[in-house]
N, C-alpha and C. Protein backbone atom coordinates (compact mmCIF):
# COMPACT_ATOMS: atom_id res chain seq x y z
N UNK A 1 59.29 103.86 69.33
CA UNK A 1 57.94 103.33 69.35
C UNK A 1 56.99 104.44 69.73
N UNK A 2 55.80 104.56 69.06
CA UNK A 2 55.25 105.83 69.20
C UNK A 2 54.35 104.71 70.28
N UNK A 3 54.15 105.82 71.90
CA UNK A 3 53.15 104.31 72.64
C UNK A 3 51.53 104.57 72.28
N UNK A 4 51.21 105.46 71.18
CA UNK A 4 49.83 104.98 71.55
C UNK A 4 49.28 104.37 70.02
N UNK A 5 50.35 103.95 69.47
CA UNK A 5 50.45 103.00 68.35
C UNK A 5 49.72 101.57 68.44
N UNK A 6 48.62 101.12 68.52
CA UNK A 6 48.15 99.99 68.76
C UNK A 6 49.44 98.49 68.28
N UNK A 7 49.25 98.61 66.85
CA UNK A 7 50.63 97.85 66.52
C UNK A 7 51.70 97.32 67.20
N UNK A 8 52.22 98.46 67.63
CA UNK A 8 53.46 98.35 68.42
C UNK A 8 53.11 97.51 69.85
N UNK A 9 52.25 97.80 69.97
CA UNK A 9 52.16 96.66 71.32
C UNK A 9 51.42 95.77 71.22
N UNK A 10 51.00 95.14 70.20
CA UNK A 10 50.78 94.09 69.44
C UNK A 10 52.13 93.25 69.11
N UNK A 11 52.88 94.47 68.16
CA UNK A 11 54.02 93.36 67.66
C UNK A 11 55.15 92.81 69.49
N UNK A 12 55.28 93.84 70.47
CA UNK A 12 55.40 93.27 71.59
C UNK A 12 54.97 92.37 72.03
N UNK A 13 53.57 92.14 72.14
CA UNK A 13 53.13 90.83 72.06
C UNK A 13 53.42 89.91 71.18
N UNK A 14 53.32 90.02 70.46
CA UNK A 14 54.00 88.43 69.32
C UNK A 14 55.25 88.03 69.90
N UNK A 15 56.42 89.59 70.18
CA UNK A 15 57.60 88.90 70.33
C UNK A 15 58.09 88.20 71.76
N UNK A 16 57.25 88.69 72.75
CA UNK A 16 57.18 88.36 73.82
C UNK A 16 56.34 86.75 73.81
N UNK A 17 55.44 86.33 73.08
CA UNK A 17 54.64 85.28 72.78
C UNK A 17 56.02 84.49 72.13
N UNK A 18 56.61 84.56 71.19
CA UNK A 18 57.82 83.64 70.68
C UNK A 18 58.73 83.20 71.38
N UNK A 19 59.09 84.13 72.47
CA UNK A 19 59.73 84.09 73.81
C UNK A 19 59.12 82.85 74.70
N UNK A 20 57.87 83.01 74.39
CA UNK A 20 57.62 82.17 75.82
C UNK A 20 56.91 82.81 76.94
N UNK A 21 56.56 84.02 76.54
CA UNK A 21 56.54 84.94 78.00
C UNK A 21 55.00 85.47 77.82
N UNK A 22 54.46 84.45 77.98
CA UNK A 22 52.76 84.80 77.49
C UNK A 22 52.09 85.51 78.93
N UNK A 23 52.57 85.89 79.92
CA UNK A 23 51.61 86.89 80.30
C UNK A 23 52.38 88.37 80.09
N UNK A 24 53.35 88.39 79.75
CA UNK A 24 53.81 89.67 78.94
C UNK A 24 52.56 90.03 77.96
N UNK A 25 53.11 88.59 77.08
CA UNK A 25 52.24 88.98 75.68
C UNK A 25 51.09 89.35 76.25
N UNK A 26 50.17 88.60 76.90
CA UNK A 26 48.93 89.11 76.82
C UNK A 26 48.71 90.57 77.76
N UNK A 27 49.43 90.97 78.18
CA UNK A 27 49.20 92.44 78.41
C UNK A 27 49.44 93.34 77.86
N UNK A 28 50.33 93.21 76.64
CA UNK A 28 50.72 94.03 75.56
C UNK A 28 49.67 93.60 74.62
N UNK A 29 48.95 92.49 74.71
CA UNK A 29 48.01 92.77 73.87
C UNK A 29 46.78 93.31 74.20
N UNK A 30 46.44 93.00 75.24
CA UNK A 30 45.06 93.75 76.17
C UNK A 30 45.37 95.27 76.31
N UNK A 31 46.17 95.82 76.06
CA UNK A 31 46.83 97.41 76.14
C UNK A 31 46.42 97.81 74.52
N UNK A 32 46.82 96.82 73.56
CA UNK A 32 46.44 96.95 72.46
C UNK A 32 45.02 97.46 72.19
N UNK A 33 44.24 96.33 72.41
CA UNK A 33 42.64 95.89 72.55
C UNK A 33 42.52 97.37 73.03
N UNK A 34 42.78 97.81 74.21
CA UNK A 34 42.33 99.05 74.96
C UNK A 34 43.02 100.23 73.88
N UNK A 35 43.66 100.15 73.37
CA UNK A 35 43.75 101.47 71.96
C UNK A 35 42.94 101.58 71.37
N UNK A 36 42.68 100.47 71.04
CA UNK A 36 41.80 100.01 69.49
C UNK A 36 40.73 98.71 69.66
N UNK A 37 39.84 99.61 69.90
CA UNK A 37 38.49 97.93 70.81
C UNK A 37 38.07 97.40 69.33
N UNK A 38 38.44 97.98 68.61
CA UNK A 38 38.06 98.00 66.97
C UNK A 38 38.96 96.19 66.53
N UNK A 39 39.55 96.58 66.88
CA UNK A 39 41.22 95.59 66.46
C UNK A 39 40.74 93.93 66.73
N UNK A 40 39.30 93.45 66.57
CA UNK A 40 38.78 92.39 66.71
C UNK A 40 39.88 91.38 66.60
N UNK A 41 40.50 91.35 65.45
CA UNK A 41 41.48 90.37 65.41
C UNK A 41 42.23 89.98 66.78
N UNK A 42 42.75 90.88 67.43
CA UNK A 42 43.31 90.99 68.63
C UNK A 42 42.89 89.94 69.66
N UNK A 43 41.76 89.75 69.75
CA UNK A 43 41.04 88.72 70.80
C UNK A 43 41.52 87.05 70.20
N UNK A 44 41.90 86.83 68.94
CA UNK A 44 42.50 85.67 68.94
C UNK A 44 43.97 85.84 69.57
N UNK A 45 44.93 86.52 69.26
CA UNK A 45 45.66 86.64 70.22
C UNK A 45 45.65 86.56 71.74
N UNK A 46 44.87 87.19 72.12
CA UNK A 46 44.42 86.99 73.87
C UNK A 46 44.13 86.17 74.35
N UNK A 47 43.80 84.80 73.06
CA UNK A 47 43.03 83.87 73.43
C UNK A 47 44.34 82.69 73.39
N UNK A 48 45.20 82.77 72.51
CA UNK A 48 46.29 82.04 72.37
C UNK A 48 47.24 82.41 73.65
N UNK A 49 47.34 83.83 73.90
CA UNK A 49 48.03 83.55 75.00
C UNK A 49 47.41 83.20 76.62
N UNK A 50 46.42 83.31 77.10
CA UNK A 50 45.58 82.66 77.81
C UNK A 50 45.83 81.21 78.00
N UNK A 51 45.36 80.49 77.09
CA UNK A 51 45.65 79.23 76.42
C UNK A 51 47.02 79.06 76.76
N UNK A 52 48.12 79.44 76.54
CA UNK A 52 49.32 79.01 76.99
C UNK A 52 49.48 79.80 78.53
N UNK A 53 48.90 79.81 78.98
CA UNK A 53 49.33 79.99 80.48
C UNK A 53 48.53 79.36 81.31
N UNK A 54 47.24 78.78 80.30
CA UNK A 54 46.78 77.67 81.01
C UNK A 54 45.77 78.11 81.80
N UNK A 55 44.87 79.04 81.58
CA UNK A 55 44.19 79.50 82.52
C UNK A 55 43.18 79.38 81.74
N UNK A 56 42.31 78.08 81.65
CA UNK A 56 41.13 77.89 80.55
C UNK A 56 39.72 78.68 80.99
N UNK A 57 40.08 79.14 81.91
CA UNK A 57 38.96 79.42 82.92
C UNK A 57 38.70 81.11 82.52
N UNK A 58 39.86 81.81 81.92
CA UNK A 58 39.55 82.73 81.16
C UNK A 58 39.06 82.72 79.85
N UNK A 59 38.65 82.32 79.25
CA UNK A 59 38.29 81.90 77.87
C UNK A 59 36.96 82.06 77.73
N UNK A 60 35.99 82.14 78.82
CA UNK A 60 34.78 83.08 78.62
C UNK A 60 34.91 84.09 78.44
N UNK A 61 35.83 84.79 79.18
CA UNK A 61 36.15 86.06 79.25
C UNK A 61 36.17 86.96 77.93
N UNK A 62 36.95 86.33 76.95
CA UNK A 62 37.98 85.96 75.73
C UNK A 62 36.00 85.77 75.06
N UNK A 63 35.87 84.77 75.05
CA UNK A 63 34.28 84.93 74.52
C UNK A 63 33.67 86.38 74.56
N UNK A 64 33.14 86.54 75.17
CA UNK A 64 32.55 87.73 75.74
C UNK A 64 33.14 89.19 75.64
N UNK A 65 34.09 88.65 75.41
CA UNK A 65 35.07 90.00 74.95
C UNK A 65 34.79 91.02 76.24
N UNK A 66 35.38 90.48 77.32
CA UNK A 66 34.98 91.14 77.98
C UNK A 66 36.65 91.85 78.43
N UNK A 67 36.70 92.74 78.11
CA UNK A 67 38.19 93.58 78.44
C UNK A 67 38.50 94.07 79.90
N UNK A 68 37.51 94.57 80.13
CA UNK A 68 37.79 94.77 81.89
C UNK A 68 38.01 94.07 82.82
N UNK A 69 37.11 92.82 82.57
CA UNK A 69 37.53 91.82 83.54
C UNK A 69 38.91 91.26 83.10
N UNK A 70 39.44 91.08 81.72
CA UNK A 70 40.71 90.46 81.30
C UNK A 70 41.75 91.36 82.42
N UNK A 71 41.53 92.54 82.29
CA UNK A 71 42.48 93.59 82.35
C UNK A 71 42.26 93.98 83.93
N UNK A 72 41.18 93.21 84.97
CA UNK A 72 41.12 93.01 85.91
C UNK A 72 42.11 91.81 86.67
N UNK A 73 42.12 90.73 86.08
CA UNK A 73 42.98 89.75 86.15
C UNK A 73 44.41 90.07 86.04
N UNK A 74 44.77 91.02 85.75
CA UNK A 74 46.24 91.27 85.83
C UNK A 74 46.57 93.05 85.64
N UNK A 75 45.97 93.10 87.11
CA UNK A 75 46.02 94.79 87.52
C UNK A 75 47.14 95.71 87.44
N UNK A 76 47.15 96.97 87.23
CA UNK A 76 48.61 97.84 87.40
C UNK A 76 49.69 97.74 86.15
N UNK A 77 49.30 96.46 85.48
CA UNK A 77 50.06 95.88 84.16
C UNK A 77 49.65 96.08 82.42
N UNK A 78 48.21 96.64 82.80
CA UNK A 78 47.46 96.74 81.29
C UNK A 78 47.58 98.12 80.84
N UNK A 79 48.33 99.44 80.29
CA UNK A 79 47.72 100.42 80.06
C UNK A 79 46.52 100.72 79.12
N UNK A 80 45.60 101.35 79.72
CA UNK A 80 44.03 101.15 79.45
C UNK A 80 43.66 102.56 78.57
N UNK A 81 44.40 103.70 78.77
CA UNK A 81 44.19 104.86 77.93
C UNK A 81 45.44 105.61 77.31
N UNK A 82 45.16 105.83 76.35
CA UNK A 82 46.24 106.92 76.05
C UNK A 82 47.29 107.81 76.59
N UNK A 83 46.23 108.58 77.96
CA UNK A 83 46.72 109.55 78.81
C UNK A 83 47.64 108.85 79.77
N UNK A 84 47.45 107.69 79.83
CA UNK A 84 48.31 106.94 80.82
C UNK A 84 49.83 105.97 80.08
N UNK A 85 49.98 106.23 79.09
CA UNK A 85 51.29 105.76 77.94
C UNK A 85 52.55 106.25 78.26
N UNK A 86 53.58 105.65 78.69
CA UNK A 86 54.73 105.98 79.15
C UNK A 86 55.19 107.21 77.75
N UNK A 87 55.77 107.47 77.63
CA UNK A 87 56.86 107.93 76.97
C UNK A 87 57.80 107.33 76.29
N UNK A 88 58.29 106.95 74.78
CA UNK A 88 59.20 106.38 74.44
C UNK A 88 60.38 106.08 75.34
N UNK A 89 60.55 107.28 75.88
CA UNK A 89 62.07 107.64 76.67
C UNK A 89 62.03 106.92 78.02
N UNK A 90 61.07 106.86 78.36
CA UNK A 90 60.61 106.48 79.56
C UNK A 90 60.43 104.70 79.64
N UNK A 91 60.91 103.94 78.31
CA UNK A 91 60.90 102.87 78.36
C UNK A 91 62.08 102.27 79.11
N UNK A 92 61.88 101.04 79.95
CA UNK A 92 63.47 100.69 80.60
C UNK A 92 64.59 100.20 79.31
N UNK A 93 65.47 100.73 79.17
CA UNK A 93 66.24 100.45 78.19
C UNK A 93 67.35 99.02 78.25
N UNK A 94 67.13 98.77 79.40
CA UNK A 94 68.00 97.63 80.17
C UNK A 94 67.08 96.11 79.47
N UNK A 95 65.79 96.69 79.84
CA UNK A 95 65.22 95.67 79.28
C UNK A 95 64.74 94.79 77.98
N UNK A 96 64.69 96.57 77.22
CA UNK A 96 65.01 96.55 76.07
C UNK A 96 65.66 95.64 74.79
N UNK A 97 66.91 95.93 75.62
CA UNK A 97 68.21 95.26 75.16
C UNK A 97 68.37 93.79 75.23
N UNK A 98 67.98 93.06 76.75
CA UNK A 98 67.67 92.14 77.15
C UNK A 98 66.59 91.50 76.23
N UNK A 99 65.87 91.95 75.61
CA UNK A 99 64.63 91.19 74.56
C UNK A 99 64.92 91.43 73.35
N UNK A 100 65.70 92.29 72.89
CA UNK A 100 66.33 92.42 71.95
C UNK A 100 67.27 90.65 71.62
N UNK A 101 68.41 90.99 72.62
CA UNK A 101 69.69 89.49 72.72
C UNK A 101 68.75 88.39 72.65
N UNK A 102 67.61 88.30 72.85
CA UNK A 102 66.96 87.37 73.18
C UNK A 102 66.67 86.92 71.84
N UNK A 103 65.67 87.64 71.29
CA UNK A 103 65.42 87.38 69.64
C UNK A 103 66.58 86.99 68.67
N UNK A 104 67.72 88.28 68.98
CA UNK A 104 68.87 87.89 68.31
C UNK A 104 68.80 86.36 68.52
N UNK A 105 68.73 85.97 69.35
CA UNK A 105 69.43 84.44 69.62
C UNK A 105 68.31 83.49 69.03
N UNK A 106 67.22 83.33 68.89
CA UNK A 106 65.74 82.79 68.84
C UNK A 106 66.25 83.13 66.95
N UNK A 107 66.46 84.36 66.34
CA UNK A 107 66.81 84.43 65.02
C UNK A 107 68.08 83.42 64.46
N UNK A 108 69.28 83.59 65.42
CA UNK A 108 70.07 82.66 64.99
C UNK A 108 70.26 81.53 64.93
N UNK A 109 69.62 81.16 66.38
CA UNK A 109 69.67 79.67 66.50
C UNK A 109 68.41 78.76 65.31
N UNK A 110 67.59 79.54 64.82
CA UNK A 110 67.34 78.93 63.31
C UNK A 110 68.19 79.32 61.96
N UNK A 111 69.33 79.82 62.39
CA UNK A 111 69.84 79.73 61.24
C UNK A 111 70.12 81.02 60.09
N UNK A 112 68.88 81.98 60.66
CA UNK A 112 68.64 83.27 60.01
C UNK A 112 67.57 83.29 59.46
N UNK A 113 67.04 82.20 59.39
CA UNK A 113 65.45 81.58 59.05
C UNK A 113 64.15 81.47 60.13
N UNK A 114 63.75 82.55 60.27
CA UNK A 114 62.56 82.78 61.44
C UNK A 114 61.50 81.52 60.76
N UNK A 115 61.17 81.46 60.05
CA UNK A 115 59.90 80.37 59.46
C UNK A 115 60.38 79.33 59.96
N UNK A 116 61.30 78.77 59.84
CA UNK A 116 61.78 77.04 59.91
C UNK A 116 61.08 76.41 61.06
């Protein structure tokens, strides 16, 4: 994963969002947003996962597009610049793997059919 790939921590977010694990997602997507403030689309995402964690009370925020305060709400967890992007290598690989088995299983248990 190249980390200052907006995408890539986008598609983290989706897969972390399929999971279930929506304040993952939404920090992989607010990391996104902070690559690429361009990436408008992105804020419906932020807004879906918000929305599933139930915190309606952010959703001005999400209006307003206001990124700092999003990325205030869940400190130490958003990377906000480039210069601050782990390193491929530097990803935990334990965990990796662990979200990997996970999907595997989320893929099979439909069958091999992600749409269904």
């Amino acid at each position: 994963m190249r980390p200052n790939y907006p995408r890539a921590w986008t598609n983290l977010g989706v897969a972390h969002s399929n999971l279930g694990h929506y304040h993952d997602a939404l920090r992989f997507y607010l990391t996104a947003l902070s690559l690429n403030p361009e990436a408008v689309h992105l804020w419906f995402y932020v807004r879906a996962a918000i929305t599933n964690l139930g915190q309606m009370d952010w959703i001005p925020l999400v209006d307003n597009r206001d990124i700092n305060s999003l990325c205030a709400l869940i400190p130490d967890q958003v990377v906000r610049s480039s210069q601050n992007l782990p390193s491929p290598a530097n990803f935990n690989r334990e965990a990796q793997e662990s979200t990997i088995k996970k999907l595997y299983q989320v893929f099979q248990s439909n069958n091999g059919n992600y749409f269904q």
